[in-house]
N, C-alpha and C. Protein backbone atom coordinates (compact mmCIF):
# COMPACT_ATOMS: atom_id res chain seq x y z
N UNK A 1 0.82 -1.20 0.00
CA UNK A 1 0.00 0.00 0.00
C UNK A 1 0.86 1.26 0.00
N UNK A 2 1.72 1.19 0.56
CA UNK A 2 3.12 2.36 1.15
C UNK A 2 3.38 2.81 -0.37
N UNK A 3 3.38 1.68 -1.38
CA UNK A 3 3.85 1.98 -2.85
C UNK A 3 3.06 3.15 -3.32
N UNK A 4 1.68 3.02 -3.08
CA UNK A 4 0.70 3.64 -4.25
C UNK A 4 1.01 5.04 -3.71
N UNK A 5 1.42 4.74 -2.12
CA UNK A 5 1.47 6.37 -1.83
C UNK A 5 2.33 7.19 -2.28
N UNK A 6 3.39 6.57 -2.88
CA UNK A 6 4.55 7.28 -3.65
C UNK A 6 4.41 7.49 -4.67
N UNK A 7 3.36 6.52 -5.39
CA UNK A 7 3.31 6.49 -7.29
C UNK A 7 2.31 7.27 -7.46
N UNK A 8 0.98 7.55 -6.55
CA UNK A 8 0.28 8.78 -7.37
C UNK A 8 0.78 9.52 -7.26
N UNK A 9 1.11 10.47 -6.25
CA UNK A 9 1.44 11.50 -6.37
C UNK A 9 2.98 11.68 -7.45
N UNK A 10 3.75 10.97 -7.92
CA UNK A 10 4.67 11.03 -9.40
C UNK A 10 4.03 10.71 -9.86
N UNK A 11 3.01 10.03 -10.09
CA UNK A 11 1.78 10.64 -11.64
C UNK A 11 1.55 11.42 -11.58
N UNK A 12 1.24 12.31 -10.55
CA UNK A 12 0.08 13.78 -11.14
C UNK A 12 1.74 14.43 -11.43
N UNK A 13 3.01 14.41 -10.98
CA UNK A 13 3.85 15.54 -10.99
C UNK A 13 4.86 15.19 -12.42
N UNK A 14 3.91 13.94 -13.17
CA UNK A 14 4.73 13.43 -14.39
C UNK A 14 4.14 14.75 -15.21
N UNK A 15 3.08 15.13 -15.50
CA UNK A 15 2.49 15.94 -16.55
C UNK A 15 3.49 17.51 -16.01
N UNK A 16 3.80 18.28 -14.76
CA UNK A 16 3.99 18.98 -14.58
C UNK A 16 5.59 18.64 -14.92
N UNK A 17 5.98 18.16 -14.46
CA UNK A 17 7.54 17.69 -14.60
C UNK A 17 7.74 18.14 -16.28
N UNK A 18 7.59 17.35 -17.09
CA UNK A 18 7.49 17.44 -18.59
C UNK A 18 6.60 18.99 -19.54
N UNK A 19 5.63 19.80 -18.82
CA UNK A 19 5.75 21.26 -18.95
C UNK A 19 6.35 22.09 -18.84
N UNK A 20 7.37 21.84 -17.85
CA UNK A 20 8.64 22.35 -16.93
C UNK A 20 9.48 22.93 -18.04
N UNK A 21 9.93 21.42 -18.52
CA UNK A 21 10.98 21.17 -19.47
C UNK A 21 10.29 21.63 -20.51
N UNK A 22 9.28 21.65 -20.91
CA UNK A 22 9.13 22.26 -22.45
C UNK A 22 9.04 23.65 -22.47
N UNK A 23 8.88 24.41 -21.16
CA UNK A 23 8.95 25.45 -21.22
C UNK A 23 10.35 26.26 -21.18
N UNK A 24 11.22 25.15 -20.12
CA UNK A 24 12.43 25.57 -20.22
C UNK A 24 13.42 25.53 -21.36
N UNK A 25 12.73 24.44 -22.45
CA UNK A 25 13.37 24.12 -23.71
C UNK A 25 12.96 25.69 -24.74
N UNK A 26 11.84 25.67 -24.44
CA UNK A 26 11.37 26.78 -25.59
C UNK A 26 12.21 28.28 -25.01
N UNK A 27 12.45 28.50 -24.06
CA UNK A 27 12.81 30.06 -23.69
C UNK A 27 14.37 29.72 -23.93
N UNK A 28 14.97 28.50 -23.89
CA UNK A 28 16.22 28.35 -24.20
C UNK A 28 16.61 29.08 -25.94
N UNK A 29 15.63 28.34 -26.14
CA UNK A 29 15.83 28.72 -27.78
C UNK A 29 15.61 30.08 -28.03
N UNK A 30 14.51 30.79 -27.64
CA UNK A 30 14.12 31.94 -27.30
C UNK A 30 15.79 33.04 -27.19
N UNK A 31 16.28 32.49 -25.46
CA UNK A 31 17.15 33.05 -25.58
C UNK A 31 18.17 32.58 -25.94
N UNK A 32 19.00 32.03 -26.88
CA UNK A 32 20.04 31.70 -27.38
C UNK A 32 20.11 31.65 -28.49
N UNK A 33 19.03 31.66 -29.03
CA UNK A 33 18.86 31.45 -30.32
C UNK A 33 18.80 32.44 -31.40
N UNK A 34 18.87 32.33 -33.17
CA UNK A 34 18.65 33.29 -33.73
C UNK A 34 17.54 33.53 -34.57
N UNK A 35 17.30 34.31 -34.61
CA UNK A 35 16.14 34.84 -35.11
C UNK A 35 16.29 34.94 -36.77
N UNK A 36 15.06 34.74 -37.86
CA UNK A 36 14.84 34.25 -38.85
C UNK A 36 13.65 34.83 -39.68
N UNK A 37 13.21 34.39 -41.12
CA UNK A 37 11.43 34.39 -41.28
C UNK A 37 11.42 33.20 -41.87
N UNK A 38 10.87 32.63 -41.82
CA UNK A 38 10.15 31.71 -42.29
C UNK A 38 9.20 31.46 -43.46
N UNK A 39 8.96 30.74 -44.02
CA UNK A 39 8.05 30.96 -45.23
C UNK A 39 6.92 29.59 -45.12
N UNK A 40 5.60 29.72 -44.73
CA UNK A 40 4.55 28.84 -45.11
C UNK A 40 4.92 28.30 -45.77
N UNK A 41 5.09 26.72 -46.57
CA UNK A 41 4.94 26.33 -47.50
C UNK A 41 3.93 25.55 -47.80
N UNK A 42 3.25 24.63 -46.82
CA UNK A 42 1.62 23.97 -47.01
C UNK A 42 1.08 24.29 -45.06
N UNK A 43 -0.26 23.96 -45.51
CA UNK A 43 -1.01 24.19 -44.44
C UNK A 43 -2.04 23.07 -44.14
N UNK A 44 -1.69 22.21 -43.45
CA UNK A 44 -2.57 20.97 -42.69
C UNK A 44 -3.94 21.65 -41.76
N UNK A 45 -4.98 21.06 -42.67
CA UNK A 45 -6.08 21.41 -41.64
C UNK A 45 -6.48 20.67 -40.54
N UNK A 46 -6.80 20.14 -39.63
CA UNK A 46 -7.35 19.26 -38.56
C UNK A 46 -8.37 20.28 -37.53
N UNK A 47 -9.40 18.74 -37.32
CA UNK A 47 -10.39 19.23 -36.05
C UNK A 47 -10.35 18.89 -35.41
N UNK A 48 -10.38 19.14 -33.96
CA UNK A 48 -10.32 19.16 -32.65
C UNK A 48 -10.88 18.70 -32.00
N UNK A 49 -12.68 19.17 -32.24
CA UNK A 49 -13.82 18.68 -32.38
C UNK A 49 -14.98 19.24 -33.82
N UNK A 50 -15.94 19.14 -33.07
CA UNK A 50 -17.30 19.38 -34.33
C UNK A 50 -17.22 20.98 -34.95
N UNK A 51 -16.87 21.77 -33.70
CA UNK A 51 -16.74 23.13 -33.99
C UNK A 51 -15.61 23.65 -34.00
N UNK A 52 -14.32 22.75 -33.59
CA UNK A 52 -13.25 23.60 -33.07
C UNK A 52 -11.99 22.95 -34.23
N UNK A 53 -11.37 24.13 -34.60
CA UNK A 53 -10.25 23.43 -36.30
C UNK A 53 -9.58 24.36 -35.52
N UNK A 54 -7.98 23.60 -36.19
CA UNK A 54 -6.37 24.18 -35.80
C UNK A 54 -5.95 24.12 -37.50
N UNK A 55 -4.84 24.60 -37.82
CA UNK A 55 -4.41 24.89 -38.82
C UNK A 55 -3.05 24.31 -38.28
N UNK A 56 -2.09 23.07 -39.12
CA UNK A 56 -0.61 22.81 -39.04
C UNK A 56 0.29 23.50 -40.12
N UNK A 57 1.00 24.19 -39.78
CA UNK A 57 1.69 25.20 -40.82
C UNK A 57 2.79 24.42 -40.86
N UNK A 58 3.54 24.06 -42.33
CA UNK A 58 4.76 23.19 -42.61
C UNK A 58 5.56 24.85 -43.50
N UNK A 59 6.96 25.13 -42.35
CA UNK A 59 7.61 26.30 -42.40
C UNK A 59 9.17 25.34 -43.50
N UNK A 60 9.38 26.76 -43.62
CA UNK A 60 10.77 26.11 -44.46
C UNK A 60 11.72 27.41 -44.48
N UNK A 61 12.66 27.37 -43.74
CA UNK A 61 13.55 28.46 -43.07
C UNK A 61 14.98 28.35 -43.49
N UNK A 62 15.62 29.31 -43.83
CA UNK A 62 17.37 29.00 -44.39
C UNK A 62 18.27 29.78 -43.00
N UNK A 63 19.22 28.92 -42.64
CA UNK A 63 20.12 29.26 -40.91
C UNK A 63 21.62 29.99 -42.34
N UNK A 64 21.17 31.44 -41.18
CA UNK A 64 22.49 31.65 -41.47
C UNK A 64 23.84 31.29 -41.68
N UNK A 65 24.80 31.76 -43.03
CA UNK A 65 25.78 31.31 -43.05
C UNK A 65 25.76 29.67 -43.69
N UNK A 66 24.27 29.05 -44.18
CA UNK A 66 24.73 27.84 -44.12
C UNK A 66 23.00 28.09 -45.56
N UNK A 67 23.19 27.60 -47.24
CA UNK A 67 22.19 27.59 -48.24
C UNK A 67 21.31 26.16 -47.50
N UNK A 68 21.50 25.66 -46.52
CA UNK A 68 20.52 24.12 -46.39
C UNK A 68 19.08 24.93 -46.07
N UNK A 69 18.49 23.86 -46.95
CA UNK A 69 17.02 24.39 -46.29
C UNK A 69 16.11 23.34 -45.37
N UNK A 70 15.89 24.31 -43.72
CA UNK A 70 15.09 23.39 -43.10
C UNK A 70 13.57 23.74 -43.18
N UNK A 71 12.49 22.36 -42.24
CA UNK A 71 11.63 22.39 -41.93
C UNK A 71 11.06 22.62 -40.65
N UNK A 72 10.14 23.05 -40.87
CA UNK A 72 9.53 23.01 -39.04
C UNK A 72 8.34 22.54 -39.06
N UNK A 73 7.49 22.61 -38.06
CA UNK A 73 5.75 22.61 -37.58
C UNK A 73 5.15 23.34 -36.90
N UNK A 74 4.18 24.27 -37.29
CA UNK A 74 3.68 25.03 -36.16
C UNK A 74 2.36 24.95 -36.23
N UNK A 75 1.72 25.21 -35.03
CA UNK A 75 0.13 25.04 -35.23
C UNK A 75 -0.65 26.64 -34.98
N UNK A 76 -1.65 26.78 -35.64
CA UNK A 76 -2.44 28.21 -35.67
C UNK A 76 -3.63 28.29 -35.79
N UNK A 77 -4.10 29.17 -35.34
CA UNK A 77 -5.75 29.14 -35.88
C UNK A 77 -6.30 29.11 -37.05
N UNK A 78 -7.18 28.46 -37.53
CA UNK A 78 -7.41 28.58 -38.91
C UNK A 78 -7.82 29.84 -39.34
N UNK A 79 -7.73 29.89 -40.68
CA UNK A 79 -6.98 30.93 -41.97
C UNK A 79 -6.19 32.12 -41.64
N UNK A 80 -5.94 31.76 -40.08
CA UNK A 80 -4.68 32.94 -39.93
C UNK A 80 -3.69 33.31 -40.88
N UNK A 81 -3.33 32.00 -41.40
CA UNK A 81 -1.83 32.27 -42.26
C UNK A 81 -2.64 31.88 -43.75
N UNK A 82 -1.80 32.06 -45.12
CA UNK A 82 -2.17 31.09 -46.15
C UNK A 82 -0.15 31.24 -46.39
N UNK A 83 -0.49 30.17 -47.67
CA UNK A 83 0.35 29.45 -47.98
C UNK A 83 1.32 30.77 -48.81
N UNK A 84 2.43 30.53 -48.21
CA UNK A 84 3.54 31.94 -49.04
C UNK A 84 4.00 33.12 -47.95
N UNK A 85 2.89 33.11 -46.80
CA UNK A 85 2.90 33.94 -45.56
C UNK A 85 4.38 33.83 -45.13
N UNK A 86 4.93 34.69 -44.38
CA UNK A 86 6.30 34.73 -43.49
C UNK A 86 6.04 34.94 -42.27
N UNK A 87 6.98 34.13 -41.12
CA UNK A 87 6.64 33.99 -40.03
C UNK A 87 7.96 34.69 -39.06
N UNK A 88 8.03 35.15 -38.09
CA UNK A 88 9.42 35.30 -37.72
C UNK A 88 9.73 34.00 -36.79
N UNK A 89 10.65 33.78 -36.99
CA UNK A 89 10.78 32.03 -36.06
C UNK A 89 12.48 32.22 -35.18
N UNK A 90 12.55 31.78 -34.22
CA UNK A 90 13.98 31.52 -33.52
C UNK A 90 14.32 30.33 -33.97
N UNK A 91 15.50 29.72 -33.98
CA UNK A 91 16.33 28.69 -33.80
C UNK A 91 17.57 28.61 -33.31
N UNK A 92 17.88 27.24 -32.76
CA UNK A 92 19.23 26.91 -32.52
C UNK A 92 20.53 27.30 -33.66
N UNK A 93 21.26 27.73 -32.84
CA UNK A 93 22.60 27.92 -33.99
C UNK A 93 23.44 26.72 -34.29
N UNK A 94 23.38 25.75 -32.57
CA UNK A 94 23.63 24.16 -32.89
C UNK A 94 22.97 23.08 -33.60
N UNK A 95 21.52 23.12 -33.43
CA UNK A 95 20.38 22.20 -34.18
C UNK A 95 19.82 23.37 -34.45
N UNK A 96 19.58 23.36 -35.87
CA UNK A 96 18.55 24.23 -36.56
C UNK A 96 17.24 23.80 -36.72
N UNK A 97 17.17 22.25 -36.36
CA UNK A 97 15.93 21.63 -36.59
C UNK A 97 15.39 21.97 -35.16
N UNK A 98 15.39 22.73 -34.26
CA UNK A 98 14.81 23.24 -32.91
C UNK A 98 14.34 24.23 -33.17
N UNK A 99 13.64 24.57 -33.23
CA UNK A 99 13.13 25.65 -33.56
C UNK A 99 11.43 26.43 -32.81
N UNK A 100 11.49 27.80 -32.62
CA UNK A 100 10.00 28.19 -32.09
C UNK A 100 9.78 29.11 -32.71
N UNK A 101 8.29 29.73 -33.06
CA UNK A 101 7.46 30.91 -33.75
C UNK A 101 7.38 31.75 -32.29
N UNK A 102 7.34 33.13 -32.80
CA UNK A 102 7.45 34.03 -32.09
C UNK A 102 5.80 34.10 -31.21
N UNK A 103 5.95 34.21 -30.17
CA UNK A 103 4.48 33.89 -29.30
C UNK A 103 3.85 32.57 -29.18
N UNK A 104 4.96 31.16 -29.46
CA UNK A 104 4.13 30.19 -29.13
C UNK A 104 4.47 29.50 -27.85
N UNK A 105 4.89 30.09 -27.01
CA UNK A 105 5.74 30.05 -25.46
C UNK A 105 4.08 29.98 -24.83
N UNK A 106 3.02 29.83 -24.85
CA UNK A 106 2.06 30.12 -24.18
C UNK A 106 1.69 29.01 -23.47
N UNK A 107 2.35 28.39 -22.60
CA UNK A 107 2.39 27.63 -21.60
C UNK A 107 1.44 27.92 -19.99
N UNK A 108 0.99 28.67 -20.08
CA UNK A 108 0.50 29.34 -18.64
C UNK A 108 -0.63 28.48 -18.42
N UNK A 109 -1.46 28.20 -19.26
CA UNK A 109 -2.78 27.67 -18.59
C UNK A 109 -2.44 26.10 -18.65
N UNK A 110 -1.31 25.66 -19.70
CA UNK A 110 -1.22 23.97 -19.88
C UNK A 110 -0.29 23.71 -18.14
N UNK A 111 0.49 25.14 -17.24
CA UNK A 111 1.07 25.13 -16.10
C UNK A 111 0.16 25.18 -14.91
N UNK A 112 -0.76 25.63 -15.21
CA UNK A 112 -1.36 26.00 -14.19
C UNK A 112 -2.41 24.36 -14.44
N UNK A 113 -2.95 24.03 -15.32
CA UNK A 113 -3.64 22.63 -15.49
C UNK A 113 -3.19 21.24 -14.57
N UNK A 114 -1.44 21.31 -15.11
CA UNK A 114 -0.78 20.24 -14.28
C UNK A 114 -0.30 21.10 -13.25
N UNK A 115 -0.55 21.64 -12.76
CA UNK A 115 0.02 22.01 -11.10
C UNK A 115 -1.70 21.38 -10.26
N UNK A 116 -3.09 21.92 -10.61
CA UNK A 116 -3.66 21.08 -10.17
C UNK A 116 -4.14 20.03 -10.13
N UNK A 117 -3.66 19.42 -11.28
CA UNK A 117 -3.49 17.62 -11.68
C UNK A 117 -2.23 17.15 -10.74
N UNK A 118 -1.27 17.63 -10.27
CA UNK A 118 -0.28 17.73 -8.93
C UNK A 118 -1.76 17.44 -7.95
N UNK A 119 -1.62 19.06 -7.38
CA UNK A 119 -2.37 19.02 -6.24
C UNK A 119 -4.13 18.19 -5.49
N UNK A 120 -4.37 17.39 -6.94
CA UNK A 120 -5.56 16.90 -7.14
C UNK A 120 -4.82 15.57 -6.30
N UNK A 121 -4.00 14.57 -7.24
CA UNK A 121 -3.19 13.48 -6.69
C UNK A 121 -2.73 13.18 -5.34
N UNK A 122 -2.39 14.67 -4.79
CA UNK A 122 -1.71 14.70 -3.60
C UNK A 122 -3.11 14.36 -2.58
N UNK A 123 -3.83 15.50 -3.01
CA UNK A 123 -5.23 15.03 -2.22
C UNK A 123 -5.73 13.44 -2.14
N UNK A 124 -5.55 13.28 -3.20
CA UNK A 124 -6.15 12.08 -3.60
C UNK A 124 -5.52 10.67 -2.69
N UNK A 125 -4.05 11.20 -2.78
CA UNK A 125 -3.50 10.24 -1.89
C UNK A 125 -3.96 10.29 -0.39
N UNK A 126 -4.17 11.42 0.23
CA UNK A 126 -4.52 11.53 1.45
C UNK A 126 -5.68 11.28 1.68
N UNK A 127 -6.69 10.84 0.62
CA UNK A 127 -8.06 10.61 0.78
C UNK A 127 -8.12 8.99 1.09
N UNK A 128 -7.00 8.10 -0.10
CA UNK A 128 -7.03 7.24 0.33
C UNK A 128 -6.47 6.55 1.71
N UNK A 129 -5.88 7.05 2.07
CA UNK A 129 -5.14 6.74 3.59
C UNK A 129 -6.04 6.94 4.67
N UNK A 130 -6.95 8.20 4.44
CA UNK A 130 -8.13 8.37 5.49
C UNK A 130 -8.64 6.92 5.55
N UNK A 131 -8.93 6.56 4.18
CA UNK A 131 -9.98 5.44 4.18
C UNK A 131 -9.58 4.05 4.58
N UNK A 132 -8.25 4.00 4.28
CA UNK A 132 -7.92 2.77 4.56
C UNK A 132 -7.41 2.62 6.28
């Protein structure tokens, strides 16, 4: 029983743990990184649900100092962008295939979600111990 009391609560702090890092990955790039435009080249539609569509934007960006041309992925609201649009994008100067669009750092509510998917677990554990 002693087990479960350790393993929920690192479930609820697996989702927060791994926001952490993606947030700390993205501001890395943010700050270290160089700045670019980007060019739309196709646009993936997908739905979410019945009412709700995202737009996948397939970018294609040239890193300074170097004619290779990369790819990226970004997601947007639909018909924000069309196809030919320019984006400003950061990247790594080490991996160019790392890459972020300017304003997609918006992590706050997916942080605040798993902090009470945390604090839900923790409860949760103490609910079961009452009971048992």
């Amino acid at each position: 029983m002693a087990i479960i009391y350790i393993l929920l609560p690192l479930f609820g702090a697996l989702p927060l743990f791994i926001t952490v890092i993606k947030m700390r990955n993205g501001q890395r790039i943010i700050n270290n990184g160089t700045k670019t435009e980007a060019k739309v080249v196709k646009i993936i539609p997908w739905r979410l649900s019945f009412r709700t569509r995202m737009d996948t934007l397939i970018l294609q960006y040239y890193v300074e100092g170097n004619k290779e041309i990369y790819h990226g992925k970004a997601s947007a609201p639909p018909w924000q962008y069309k196809v030919g649009d320019t984006l400003s994008i950061t990247y790594l100067n080490d991996n160019p295939n790392k890459m972020t669009v300017k304003g997609a750092n918006v992590y706050i509510p997916i942080l605040v979600f798993t902090v009470l998917i945390f604090l839900f677990m923790i409860f949760a554990t103490f609910q079961i111990e009452e009971l048992v």
